[in-house]
N, C-alpha and C. Protein backbone atom coordinates (compact mmCIF):
# COMPACT_ATOMS: atom_id res chain seq x y z
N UNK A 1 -19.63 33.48 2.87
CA UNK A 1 -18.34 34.06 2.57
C UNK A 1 -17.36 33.67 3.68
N UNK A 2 -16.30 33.26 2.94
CA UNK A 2 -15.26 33.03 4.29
C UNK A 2 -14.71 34.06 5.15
N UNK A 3 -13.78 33.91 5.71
CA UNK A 3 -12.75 35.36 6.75
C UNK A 3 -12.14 35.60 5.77
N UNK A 4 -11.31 34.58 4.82
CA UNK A 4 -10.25 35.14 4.06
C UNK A 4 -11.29 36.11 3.20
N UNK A 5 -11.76 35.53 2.44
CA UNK A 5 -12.62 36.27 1.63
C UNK A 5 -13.43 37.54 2.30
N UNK A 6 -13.65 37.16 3.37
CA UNK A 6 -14.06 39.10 3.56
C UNK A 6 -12.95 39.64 3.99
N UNK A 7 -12.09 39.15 4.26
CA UNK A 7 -10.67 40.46 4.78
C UNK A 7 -10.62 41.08 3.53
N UNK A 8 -10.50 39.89 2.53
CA UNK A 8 -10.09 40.40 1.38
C UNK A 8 -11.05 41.55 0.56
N UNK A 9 -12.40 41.26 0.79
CA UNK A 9 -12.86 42.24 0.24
C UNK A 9 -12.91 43.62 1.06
N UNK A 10 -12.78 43.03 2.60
CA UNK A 10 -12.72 44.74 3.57
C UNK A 10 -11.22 45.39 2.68
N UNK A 11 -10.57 44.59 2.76
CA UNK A 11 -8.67 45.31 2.40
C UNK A 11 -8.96 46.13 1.66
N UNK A 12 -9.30 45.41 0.15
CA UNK A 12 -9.71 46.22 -1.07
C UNK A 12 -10.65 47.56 -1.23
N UNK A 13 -11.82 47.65 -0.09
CA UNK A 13 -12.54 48.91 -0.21
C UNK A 13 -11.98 50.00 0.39
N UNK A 14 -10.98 49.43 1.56
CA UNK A 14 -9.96 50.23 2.43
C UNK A 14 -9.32 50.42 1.30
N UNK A 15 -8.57 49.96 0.31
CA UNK A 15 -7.12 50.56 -0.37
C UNK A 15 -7.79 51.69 -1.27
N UNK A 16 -9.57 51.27 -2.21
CA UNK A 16 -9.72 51.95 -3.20
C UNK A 16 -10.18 53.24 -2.39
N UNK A 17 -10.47 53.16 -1.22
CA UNK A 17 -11.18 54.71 -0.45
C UNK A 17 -9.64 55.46 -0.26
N UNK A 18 -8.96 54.51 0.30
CA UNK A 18 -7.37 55.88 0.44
C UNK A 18 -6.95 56.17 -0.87
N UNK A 19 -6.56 55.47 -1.80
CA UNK A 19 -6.31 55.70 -3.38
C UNK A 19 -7.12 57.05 -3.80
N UNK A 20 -8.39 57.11 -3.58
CA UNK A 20 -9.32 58.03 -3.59
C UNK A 20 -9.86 59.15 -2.80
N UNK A 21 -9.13 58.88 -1.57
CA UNK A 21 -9.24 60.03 -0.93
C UNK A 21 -10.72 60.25 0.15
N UNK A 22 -11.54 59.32 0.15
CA UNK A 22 -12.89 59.20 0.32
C UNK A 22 -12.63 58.49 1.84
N UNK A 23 -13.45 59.18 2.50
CA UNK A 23 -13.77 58.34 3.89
C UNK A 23 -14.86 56.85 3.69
N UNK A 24 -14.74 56.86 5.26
CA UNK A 24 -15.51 55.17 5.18
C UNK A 24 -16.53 55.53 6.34
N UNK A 25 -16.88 54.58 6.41
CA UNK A 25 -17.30 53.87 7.43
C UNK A 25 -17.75 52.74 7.95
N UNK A 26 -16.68 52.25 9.32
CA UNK A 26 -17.06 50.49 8.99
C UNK A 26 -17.70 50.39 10.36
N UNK A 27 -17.87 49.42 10.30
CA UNK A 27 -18.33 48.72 11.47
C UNK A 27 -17.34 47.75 12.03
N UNK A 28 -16.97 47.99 13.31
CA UNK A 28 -15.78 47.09 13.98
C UNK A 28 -16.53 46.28 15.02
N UNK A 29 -15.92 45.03 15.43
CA UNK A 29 -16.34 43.88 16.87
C UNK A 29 -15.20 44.26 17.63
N UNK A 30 -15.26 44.65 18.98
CA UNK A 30 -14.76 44.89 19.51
C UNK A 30 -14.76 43.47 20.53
N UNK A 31 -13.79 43.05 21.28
CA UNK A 31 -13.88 41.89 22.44
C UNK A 31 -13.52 42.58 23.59
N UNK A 32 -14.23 43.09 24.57
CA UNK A 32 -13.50 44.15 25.82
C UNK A 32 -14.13 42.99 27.18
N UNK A 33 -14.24 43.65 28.39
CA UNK A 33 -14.55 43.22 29.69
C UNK A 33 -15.95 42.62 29.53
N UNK A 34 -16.77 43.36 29.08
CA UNK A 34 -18.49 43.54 29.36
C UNK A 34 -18.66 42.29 27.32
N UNK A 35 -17.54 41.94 27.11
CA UNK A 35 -18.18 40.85 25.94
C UNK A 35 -18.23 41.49 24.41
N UNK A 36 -18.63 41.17 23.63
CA UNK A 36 -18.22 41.28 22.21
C UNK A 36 -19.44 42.79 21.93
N UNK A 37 -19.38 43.40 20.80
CA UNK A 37 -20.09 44.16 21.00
C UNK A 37 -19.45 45.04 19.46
N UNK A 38 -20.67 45.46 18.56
CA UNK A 38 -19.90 46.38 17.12
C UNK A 38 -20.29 47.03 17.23
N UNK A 39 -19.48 48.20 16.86
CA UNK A 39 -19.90 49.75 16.96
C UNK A 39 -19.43 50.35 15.12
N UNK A 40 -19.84 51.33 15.19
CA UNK A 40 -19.60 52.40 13.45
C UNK A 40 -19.02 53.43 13.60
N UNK A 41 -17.36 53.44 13.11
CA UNK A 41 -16.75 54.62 13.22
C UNK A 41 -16.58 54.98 12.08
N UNK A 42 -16.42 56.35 11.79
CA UNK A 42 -15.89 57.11 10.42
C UNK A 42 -14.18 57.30 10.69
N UNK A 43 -13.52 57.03 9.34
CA UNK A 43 -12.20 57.07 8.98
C UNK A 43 -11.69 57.49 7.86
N UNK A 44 -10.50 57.58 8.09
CA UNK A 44 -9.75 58.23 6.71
C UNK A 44 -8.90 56.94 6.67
N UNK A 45 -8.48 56.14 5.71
CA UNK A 45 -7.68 55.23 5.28
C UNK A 45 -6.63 55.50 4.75
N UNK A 46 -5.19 55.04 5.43
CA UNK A 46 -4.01 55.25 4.83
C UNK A 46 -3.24 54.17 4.54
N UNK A 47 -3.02 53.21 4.91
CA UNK A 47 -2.67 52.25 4.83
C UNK A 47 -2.73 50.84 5.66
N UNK A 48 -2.37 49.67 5.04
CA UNK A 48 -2.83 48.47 5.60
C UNK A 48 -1.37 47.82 5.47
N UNK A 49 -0.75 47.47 6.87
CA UNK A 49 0.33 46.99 7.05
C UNK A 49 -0.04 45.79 8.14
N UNK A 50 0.71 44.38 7.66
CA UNK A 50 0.85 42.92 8.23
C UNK A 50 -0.82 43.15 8.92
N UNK A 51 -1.76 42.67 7.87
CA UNK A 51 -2.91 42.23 8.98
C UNK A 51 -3.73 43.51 9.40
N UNK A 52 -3.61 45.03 9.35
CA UNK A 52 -3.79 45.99 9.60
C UNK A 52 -4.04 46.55 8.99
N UNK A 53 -5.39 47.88 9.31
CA UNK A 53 -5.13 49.15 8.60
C UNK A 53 -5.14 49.87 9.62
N UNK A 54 -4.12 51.39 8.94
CA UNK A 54 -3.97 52.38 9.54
C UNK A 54 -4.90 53.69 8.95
N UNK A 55 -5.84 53.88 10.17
CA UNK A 55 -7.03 55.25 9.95
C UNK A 55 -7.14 56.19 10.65
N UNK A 56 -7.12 57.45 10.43
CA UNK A 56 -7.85 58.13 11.31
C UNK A 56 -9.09 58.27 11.36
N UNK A 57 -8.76 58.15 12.77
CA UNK A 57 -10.50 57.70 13.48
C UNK A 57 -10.99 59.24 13.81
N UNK A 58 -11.93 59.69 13.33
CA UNK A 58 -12.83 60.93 14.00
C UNK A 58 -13.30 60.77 15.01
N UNK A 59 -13.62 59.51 15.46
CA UNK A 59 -14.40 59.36 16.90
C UNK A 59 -13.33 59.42 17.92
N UNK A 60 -12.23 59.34 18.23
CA UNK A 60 -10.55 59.19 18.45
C UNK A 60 -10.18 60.00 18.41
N UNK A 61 -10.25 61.20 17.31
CA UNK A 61 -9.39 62.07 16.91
C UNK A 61 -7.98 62.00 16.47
N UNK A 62 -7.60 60.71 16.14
CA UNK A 62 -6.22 60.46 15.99
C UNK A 62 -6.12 59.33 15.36
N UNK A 63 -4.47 58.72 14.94
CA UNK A 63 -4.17 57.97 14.23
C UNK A 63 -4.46 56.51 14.56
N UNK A 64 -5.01 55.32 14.36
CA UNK A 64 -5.03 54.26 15.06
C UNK A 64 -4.42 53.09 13.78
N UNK A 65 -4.61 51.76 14.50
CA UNK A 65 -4.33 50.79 13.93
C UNK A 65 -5.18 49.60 14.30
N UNK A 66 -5.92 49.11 13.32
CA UNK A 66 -7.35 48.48 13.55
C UNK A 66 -6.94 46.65 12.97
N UNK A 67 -6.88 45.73 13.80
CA UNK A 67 -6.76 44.81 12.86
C UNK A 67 -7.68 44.70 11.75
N UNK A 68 -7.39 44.07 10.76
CA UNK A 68 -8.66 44.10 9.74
C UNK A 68 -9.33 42.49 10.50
N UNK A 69 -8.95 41.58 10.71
CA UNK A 69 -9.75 40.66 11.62
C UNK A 69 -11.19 41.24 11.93
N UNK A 70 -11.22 42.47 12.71
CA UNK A 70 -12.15 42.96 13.56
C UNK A 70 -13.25 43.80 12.81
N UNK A 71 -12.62 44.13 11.79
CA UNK A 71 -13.62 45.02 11.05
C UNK A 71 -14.66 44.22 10.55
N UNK A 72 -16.00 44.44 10.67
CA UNK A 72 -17.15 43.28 10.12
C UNK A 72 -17.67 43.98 8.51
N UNK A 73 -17.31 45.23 8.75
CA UNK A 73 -17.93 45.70 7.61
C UNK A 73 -17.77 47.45 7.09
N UNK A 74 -17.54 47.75 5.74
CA UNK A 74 -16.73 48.96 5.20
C UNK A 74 -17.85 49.35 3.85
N UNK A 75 -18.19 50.70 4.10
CA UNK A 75 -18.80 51.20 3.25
C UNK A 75 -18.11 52.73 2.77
N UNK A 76 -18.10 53.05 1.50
CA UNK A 76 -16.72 54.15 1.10
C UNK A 76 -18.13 55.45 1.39
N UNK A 77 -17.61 56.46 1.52
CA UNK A 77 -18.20 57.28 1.30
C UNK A 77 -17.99 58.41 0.18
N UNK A 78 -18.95 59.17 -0.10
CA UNK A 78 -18.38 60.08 -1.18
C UNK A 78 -17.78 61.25 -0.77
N UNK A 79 -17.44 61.61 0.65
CA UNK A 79 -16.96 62.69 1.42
C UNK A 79 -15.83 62.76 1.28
N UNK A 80 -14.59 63.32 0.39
CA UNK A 80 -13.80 63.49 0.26
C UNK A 80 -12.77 63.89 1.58
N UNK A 81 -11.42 63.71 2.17
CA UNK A 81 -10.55 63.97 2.92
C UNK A 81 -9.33 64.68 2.81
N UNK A 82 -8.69 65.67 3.19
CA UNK A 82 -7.39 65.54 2.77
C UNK A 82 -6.57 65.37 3.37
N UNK A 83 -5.18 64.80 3.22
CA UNK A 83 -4.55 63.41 3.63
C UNK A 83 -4.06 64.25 5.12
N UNK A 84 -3.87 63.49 5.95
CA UNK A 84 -2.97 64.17 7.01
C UNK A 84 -1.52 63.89 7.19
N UNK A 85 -1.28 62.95 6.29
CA UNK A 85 0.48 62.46 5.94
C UNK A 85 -0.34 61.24 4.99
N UNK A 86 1.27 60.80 4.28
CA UNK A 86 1.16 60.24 3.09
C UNK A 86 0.25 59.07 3.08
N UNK A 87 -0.85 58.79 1.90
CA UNK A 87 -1.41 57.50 1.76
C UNK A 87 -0.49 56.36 1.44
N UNK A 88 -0.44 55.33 1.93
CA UNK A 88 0.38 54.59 1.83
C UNK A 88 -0.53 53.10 1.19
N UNK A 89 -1.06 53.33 0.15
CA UNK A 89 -2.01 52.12 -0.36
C UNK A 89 -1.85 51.69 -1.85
């Protein structure tokens, strides 16, 4: 599978989980000091703007902005959310 092709399919599970209200959980690559390294956060999905989505992160406690680049991988969950400001998807 290419990059385009998995952004494209990460985008899409991100839009149908905020559409739906359903958390995730992906797996992100992070590039820091100590080298590359993926970790699994849980999120609420609100929208995906230029290259981006915007989630709240539970591990964070707050609003972030994740390139989708970085995300390796998105699984929806059936745990329903309710919104903390508008879905934008």
């Amino acid at each position: 599978m290419t990059d385009h092709t998995m952004h494209g399919r990460i985008e899409g599970l991100l839009r149908e989980a905020g559409r739906a209200r359903h958390q995730v959980r992906a797996t992100v690559r992070f590039h820091g000091e100590s080298g590359v390294k993926e970790v699994e956060r849980h999120w609420e999905p609100y929208a995906i703007h230029d290259g981006h989505a915007v989630v709240f992160s539970y591990f964070r406690n707050e609003f972030r902005t994740v390139p989708l680049k970085h995300i390796v991988s998105v699984e929806i969950h059936e745990r329903k959310f309710e919104p903390r400001r508008p879905i934008e998807m």
